[in-house]
Protein backbone atom coordinates (compact mmCIF):
# COMPACT_ATOMS: atom_id res chain seq x y z
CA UNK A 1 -55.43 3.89 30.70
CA UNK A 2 -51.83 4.35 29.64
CA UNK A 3 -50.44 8.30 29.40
CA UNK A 4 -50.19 8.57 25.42
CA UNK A 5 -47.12 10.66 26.14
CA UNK A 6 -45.44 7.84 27.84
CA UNK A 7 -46.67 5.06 24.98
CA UNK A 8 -45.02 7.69 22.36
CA UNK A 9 -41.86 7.82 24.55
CA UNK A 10 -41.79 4.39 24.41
CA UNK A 11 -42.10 3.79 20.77
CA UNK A 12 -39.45 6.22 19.91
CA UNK A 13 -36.93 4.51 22.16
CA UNK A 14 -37.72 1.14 20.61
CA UNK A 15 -37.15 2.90 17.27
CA UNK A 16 -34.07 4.64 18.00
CA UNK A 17 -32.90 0.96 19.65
CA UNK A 18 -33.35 -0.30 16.64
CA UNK A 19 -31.81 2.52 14.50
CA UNK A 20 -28.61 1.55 16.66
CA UNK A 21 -28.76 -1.57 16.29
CA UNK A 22 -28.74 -1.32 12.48
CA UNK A 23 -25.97 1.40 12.51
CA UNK A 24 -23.75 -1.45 14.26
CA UNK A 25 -24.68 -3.96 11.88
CA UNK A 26 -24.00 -1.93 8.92
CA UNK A 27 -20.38 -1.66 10.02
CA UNK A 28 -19.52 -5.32 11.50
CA UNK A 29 -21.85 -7.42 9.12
CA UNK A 30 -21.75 -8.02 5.44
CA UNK A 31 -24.34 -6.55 3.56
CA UNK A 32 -25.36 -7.57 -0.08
CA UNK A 33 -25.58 -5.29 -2.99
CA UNK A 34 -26.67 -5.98 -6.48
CA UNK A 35 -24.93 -3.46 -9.18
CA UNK A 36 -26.24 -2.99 -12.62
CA UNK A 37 -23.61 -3.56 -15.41
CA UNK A 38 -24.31 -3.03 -18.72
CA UNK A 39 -23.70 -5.95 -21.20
CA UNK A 40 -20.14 -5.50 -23.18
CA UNK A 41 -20.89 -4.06 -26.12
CA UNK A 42 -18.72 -2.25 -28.46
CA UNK A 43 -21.20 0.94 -28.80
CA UNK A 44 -21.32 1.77 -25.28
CA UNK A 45 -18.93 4.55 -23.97
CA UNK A 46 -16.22 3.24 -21.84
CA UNK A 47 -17.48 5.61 -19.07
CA UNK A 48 -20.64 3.45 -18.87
CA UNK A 49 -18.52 -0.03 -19.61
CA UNK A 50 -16.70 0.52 -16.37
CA UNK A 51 -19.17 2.55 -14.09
CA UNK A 52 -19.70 -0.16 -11.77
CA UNK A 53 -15.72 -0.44 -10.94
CA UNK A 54 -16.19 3.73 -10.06
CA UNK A 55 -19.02 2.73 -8.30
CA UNK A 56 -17.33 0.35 -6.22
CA UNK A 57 -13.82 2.60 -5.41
CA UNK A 58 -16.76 5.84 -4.39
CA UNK A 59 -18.92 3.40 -2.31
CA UNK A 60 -15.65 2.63 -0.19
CA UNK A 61 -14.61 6.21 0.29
CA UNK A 62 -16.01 6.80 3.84
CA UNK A 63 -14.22 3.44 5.06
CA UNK A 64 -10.92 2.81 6.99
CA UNK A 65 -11.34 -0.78 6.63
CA UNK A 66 -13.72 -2.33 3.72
CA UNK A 67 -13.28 -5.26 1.73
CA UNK A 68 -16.02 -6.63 -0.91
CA UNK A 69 -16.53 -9.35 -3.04
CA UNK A 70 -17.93 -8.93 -6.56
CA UNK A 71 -19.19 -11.83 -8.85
CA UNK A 72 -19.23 -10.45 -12.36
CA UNK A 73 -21.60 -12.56 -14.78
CA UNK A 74 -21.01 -10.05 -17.16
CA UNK A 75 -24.69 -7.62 -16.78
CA UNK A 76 -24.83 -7.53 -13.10
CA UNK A 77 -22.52 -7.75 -10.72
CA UNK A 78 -23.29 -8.85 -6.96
CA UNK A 79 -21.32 -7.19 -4.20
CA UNK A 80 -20.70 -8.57 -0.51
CA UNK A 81 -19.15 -5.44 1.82
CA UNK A 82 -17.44 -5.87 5.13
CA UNK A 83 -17.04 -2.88 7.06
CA UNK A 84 -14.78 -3.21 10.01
CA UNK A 85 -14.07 -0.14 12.55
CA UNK A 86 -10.37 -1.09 13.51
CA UNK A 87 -7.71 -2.93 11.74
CA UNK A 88 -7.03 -6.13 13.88
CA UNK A 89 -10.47 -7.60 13.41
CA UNK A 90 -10.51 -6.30 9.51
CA UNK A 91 -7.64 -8.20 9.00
CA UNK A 92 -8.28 -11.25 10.19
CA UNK A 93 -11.78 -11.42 8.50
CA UNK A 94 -9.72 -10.29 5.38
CA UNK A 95 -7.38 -13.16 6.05
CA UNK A 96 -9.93 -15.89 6.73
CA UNK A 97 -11.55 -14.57 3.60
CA UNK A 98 -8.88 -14.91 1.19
CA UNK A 99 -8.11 -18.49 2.62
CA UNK A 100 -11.53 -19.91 1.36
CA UNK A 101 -12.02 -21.99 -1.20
CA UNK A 102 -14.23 -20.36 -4.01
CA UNK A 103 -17.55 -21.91 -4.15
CA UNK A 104 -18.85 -22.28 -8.37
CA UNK A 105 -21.02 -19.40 -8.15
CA UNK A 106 -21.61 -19.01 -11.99
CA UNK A 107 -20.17 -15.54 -12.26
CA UNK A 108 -17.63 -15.19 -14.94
CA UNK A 109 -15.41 -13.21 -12.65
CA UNK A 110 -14.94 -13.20 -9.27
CA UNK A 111 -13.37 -10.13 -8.17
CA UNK A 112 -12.05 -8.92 -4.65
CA UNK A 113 -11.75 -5.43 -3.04
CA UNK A 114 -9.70 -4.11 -0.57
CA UNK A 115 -9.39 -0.40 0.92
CA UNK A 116 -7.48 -0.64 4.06
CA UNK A 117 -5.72 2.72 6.03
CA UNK A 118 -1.84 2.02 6.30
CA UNK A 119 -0.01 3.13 9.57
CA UNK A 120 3.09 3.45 10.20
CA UNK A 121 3.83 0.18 11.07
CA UNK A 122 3.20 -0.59 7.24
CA UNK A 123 5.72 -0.01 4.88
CA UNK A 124 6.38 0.04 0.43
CA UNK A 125 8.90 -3.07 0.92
CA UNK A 126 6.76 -4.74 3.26
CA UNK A 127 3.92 -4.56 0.72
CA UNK A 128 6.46 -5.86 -2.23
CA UNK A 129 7.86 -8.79 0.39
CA UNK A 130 4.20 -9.91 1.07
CA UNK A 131 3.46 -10.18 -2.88
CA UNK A 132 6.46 -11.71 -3.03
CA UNK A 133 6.28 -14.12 -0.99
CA UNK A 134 2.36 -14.83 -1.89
CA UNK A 135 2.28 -14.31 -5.43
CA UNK A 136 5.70 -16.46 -6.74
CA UNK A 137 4.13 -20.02 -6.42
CA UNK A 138 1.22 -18.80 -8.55
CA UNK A 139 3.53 -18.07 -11.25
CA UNK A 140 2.65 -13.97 -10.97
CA UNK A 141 5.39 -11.47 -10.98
CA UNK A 142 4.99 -8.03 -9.58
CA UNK A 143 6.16 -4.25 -10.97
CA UNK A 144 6.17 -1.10 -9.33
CA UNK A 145 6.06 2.13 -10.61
CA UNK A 146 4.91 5.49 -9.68
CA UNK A 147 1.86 7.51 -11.25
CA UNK A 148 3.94 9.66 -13.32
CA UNK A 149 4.14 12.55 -10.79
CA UNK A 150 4.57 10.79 -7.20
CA UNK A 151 1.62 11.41 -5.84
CA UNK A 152 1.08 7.03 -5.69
CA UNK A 153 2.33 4.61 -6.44
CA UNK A 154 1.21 1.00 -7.37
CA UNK A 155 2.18 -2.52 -7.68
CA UNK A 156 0.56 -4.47 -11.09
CA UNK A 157 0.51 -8.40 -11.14
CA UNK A 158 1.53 -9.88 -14.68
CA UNK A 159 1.30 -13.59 -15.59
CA UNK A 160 4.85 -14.43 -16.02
CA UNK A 161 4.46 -17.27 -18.72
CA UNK A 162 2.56 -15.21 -20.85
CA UNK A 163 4.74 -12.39 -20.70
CA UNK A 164 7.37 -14.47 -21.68
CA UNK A 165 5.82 -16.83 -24.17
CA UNK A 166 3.49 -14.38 -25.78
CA UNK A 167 4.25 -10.92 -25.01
CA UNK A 168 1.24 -10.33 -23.20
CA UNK A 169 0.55 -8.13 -20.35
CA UNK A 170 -2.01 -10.86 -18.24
CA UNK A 171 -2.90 -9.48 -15.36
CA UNK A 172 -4.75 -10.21 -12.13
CA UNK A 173 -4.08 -8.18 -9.63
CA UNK A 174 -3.33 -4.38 -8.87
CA UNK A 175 -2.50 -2.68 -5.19
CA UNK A 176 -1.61 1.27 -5.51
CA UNK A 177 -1.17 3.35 -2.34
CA UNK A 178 -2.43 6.83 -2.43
CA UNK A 179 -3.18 9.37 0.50
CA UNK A 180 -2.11 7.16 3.03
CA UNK A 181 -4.36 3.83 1.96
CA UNK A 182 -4.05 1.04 0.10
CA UNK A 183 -6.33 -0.18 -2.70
CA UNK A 184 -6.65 -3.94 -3.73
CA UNK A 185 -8.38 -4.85 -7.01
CA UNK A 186 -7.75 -8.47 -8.37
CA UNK A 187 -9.51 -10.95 -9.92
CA UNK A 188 -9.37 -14.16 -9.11
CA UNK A 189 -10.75 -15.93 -12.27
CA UNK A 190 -8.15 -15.03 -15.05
CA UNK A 191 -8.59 -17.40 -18.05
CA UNK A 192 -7.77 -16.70 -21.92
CA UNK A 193 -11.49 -15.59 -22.32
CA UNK A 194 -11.62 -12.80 -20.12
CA UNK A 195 -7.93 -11.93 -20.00
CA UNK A 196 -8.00 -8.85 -22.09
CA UNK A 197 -11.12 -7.73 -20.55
CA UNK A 198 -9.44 -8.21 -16.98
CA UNK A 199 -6.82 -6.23 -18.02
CA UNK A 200 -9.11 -3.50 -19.21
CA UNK A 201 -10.45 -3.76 -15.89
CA UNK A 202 -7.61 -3.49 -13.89
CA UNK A 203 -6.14 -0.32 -16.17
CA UNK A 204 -9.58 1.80 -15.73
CA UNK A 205 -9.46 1.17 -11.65
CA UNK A 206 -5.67 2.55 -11.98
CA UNK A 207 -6.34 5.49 -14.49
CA UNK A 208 -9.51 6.38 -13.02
CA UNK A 209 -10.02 5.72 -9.70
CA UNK A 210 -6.79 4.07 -7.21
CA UNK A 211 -3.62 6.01 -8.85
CA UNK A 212 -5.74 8.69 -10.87
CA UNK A 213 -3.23 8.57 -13.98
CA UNK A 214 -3.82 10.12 -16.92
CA UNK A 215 -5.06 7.35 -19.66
CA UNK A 216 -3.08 9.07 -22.33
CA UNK A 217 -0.02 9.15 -20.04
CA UNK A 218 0.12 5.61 -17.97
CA UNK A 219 1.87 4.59 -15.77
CA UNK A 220 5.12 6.76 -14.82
CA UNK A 221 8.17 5.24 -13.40
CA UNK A 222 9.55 1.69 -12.46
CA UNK A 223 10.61 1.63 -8.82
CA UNK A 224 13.38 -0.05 -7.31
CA UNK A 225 14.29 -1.24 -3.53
CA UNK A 226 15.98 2.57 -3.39
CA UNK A 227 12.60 4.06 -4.59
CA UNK A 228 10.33 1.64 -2.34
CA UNK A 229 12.35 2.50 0.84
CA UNK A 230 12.61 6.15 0.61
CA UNK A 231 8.86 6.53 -0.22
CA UNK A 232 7.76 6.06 3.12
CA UNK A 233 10.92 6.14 5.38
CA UNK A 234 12.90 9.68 6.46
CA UNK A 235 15.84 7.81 7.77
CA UNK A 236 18.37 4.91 7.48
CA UNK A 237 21.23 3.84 9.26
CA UNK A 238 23.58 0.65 8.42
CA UNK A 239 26.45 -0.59 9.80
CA UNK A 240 29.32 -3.08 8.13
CA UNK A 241 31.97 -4.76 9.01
CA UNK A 242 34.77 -4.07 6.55
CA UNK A 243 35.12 -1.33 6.59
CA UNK A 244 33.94 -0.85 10.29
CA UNK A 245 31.86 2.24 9.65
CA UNK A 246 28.38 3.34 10.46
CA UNK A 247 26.42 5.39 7.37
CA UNK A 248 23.24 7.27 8.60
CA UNK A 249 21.13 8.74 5.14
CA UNK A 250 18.32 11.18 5.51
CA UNK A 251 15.64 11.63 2.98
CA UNK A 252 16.39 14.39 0.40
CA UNK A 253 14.66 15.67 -3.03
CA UNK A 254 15.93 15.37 -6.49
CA UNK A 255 13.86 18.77 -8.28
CA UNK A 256 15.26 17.81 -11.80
CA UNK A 257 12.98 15.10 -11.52
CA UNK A 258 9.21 15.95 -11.98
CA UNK A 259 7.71 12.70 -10.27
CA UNK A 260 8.31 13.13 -6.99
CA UNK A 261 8.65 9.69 -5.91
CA UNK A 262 10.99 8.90 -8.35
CA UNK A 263 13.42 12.34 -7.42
CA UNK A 264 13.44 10.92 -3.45
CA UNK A 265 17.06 9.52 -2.72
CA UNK A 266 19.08 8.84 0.60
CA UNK A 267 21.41 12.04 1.36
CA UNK A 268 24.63 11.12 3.24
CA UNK A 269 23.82 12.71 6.55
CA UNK A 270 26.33 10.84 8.84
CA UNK A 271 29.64 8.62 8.65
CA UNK A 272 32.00 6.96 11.06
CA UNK A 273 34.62 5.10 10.24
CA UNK A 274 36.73 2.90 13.06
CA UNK A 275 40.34 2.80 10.95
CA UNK A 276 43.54 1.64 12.15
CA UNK A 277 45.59 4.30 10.84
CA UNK A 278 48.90 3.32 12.86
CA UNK A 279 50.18 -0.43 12.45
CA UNK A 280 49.60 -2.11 15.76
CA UNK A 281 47.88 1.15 17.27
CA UNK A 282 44.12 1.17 18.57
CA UNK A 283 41.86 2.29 15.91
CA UNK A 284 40.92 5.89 15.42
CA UNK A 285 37.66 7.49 14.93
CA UNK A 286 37.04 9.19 11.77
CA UNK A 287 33.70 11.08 11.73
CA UNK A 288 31.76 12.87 9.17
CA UNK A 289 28.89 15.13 9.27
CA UNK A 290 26.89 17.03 6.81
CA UNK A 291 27.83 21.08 7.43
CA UNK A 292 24.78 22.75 6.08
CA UNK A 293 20.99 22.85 6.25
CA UNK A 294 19.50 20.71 3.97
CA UNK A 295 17.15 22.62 1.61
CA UNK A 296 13.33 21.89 1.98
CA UNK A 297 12.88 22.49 -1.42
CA UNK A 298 15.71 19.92 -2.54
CA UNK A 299 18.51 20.27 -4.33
CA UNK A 300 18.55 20.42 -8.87
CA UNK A 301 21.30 19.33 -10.22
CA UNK A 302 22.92 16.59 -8.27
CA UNK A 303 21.95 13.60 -10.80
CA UNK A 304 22.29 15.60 -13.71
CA UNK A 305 24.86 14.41 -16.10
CA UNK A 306 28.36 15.97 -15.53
CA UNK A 307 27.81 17.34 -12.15
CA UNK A 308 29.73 15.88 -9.21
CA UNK A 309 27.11 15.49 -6.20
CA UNK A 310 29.72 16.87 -3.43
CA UNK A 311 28.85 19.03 -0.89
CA UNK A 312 30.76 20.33 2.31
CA UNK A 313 30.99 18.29 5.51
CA UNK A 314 32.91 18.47 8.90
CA UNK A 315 35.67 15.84 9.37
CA UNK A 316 36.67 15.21 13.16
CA UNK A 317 39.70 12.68 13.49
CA UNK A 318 39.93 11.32 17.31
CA UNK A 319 41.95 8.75 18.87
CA UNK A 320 41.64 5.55 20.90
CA UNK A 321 40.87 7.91 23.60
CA UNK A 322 38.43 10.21 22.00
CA UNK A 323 40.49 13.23 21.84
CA UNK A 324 39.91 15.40 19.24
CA UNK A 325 43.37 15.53 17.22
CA UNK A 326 41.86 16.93 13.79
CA UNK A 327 39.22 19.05 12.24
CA UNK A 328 38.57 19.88 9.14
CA UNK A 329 35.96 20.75 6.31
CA UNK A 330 36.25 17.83 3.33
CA UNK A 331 33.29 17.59 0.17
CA UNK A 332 31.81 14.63 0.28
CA UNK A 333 29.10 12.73 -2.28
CA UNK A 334 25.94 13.47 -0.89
CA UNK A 335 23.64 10.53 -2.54
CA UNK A 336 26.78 7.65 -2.18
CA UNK A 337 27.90 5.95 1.12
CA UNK A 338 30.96 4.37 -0.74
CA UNK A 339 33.36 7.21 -1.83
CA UNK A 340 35.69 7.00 1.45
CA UNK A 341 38.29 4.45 1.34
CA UNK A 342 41.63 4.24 3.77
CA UNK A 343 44.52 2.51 3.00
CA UNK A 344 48.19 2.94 2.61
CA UNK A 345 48.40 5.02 -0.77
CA UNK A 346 52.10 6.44 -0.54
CA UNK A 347 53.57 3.03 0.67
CA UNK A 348 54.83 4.23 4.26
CA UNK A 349 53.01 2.11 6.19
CA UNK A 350 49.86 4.29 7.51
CA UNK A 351 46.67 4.26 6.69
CA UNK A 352 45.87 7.48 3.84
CA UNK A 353 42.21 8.64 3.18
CA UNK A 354 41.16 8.70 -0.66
CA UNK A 355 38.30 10.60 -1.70
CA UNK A 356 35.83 9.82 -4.80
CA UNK A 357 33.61 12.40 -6.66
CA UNK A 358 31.73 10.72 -9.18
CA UNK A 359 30.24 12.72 -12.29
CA UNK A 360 26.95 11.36 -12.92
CA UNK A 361 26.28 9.86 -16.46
CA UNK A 362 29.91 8.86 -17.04
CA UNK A 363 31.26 5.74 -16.05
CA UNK A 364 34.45 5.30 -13.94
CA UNK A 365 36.61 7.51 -16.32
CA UNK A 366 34.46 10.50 -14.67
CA UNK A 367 34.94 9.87 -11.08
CA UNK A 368 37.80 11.91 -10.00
CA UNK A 369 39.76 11.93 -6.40
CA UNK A 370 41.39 13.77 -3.54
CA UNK A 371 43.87 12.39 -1.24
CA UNK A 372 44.36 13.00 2.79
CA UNK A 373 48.27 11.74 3.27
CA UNK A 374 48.55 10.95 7.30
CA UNK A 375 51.62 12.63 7.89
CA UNK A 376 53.00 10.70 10.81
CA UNK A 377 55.02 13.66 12.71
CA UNK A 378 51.76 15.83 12.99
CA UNK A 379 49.28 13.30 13.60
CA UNK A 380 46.74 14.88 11.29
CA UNK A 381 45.57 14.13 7.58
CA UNK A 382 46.75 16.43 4.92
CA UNK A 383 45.37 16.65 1.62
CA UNK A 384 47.79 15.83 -1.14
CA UNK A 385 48.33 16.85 -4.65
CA UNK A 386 48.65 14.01 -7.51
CA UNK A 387 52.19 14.61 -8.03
CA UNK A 388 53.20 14.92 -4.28
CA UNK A 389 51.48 11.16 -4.03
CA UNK A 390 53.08 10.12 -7.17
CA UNK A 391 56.87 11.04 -5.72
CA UNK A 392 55.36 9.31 -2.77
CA UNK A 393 54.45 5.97 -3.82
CA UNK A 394 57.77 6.26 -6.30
CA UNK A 395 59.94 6.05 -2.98
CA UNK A 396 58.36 3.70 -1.20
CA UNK A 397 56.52 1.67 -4.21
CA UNK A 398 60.07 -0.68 -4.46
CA UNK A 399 59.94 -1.90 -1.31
CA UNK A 400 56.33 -2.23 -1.22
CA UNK A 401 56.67 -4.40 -4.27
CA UNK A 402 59.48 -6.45 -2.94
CA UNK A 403 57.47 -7.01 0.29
CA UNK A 404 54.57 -8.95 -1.56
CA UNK A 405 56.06 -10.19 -4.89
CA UNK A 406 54.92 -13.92 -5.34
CA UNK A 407 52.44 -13.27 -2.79
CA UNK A 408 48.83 -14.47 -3.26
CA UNK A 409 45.90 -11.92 -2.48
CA UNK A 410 42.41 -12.41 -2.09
CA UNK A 411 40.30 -9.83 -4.80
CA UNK A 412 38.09 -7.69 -2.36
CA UNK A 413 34.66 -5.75 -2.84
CA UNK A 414 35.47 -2.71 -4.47
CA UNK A 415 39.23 -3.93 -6.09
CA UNK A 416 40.25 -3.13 -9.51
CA UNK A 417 43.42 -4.29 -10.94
CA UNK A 418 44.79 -0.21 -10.17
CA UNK A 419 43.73 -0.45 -6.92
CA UNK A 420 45.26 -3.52 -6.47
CA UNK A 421 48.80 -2.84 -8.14
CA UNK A 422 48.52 0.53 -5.94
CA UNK A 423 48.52 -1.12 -2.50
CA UNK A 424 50.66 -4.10 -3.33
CA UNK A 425 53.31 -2.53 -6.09
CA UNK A 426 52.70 0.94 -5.13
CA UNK A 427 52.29 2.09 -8.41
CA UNK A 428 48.43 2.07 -9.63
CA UNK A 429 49.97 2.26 -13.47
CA UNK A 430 51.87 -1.00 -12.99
CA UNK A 431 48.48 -3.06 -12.74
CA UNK A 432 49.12 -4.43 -16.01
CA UNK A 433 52.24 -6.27 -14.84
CA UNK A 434 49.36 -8.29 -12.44
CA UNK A 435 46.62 -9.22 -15.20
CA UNK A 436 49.39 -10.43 -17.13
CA UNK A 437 50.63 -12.61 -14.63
CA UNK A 438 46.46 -13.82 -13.63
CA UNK A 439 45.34 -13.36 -17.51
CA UNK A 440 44.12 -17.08 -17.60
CA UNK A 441 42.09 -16.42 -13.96
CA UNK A 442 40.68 -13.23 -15.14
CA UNK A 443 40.05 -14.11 -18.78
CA UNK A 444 39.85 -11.14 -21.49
CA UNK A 445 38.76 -8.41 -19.95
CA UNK A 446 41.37 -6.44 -17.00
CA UNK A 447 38.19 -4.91 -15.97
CA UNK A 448 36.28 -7.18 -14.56
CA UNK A 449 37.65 -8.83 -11.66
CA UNK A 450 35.12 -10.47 -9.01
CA UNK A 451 35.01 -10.64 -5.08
CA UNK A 452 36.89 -14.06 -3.68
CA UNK A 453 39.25 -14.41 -6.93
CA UNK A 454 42.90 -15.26 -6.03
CA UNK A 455 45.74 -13.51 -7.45
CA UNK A 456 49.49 -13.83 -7.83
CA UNK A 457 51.69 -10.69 -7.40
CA UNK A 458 54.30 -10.17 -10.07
């Protein structure tokens, strides 16, 4: 006769075999779930109307990786999870998913949701390229904005057509990111029956659930590429060509600005410029570097109207060589990576530094400058009052004028008809002389001149 102690030990190992094996199952099979939803009726709270979509958002909340899809007939809705332990494989089941074609399943709405974990690898702009790229043929356009006080952000898919045509807000689709994951809500049966009802859909999983706005309140901000890339990154450095210069921007805080996201902005951290400041020299090396600690709790009044954003950094000037031959402390713009320009400003033939220091709020007629002359018997920049530039460019400005007149120039990024009468007549205040000669080419306005135009020196 079999030891009942052994035929117990037995038993529980089969069980707890079994209790394994539908652990596993649970989180690399789908399951089916059917969801009680109350028929749409104008009486019932809109707590109850929508329970099933806070259902769905608090059933996924243990997940990394979960998708599910929801057919919606209106009183019940029937969900389909897949629970995935790493990313790879949830991906390419999500993938292979969304590529099906949609069997009639009788459902007024098919729905489809998506909580996924987003490393590091995944970025805002990445996330706007994909929709991008998957969302234009479909005739969807995407927005991004922030939650109002950049804690998340989200991106809302509107119909464009009707937008246009009709001045209705169609949507499909909405992703938000929030604590480091990504939520996906979007139906795919949008028709003029259950548009508005989509919508209403869509709005409650934002308010609610994915972006926790407040309903009275919605929405908050509409991001840009500048917003998008400085939600997630801490760094960025880009090089150009002309000028030859390589700009490195650090993250930094805006604290007049309540939503978070939206007060983010790249500080000028680093700047090297490779300028030929002696004709037919070797180019020098002209360095900048921000002098302080930037404060962690940001700075307050940089983008506020009438304050110039300048703050002070270390200038080194070194030659061909790399010998040190200058340093100094300038200001600098700390949000802008275009206020440094070199050229010849005095009309002697060497390469001058000019300065900008925009005041936010107030056009070009608040940006104001300072200029570093090269003074060519100390081999050093020197910074140079208005009048000592003006008595400057007086001397030489005649036989910089007689040098190019007739010439044709080519308009460059950044000209403007001063600039131009500047470097070629060597008098900013003669640039009227040059639109009058180009008035046909430039039309009405001296003002706007574009990249590529030719011109003809008076």
């Amino acid at each position: 006769m079999q030891n009942p102690v052994k035929r117990l030990t037995g038993v529980i190992l089969v069980l707890l075999f079994l209790f394994i094996c539908a652990v596993y199952a649970q989180k690399s099979q789908t399951q089916g779930l059917k969801k009680y939803v109350p028929a749409h009726d104008e009486e019932l709270e809109e707590q109850q109307k929508y329970e099933w979509i806070a259902s769905l958002y608090e059933a996924s909340m243990q997940d990394a990786y979960v998708f599910a899809e929801i057919a919606d007939n209106g009183k019940e809705a029937a969900v389909s999870w897949h629970r995935f332990e790493n990313q790879e494989s949830f991906l390419d089941a999500l993938m292979q998913e969304r590529e099906k074609k949609r069997e009639a399943s009788g459902a007024e709405k098919q729905w489809f949701f998506v909580r996924m974990k987003l490393d590091e690898n995944i970025h805002a702009l990445d996330i706007r390229d994909w929709l991008e790229e998957n969302l234009s043929e479909e005739g969807y356009r995407y927005e991004a904005y922030t939650d109002g006080r950049g804690s998340s952000y989200g991106f809302s898919m509107l119909w464009e057509a009707a937008l246009e045509e009709q001045g209705i807000l169609q949507a499909k689709r909405l992703v938000a990111v929030r604590d480091g994951y990504l939520y996906d809500f979007t139906c795919d049966t949008v028709n003029e029956k259950n548009a508005e009802e989509v919508r209403d859909c869509l709005l409650y999983f934002e308010y609610d659930c994915a972006m926790k706005t407040n309903a009275l309140y919605p929405g908050g901000w509409q991001m840009g590429e500048e917003e998008l890339y400085w939600v997630d990154h801490e760094e960025r450095v880009t090089q150009s060509v002309n000028p030859d210069r390589t700009i490195v921007e650090c993250r930094a805080r805006d604290t007049t600005w309540e939503d978070r996201i939206m007060g983010l902005f790249g500080m000028l951290k680093e700047a090297e410029y490779r300028v030929q400041i002696v004709p037919e020299e070797p180019v020098f090396t002209v360095r900048f570097a921000f002098a302080q600690e930037i404060p962690e709790d940001g700075y307050s009044e940089y983008m506020f109207s009438g304050y110039p954003a300048d703050e002070p950094y270390r200038m080194e000037v070194r030659d061909a060589h790399g010998e040190l031959i200058q340093s100094e402390e300038v200001n600098l713009c700390i949000d802008r990576t275009d206020t440094v320009s070199f050229e010849d400003l005095d009309g002697d033939g060497f390469s001058d530094m000019e300065i900008a220091y925009p005041r936010y709020e107030m056009g070009d007629w608040g940006i104001t400058y300072a200029w570093w002359l090269w003074n060519v018997e100390k081999q050093k920049f020197e910074k140079g009052k208005e009048s000592e530039l003006a008595a400057r460019q007086s001397e030489g400005g005649n036989r910089v004028s007689a040098a190019y007149s007739g010439e044709t120039i080519i308009v460059q990024k950044g000209d403007s008809l001063w600039k131009i009468a500047r470097r070629y007549l060597g008098d900013g205040c003669r640039y009227p002389e040059i639109y009058e000669k180009n008035r046909e080419i430039i039309g009405s306005d001296p003002a706007l001149i574009y990249e590529g135009t030719p011109l003809v020196l008076p």
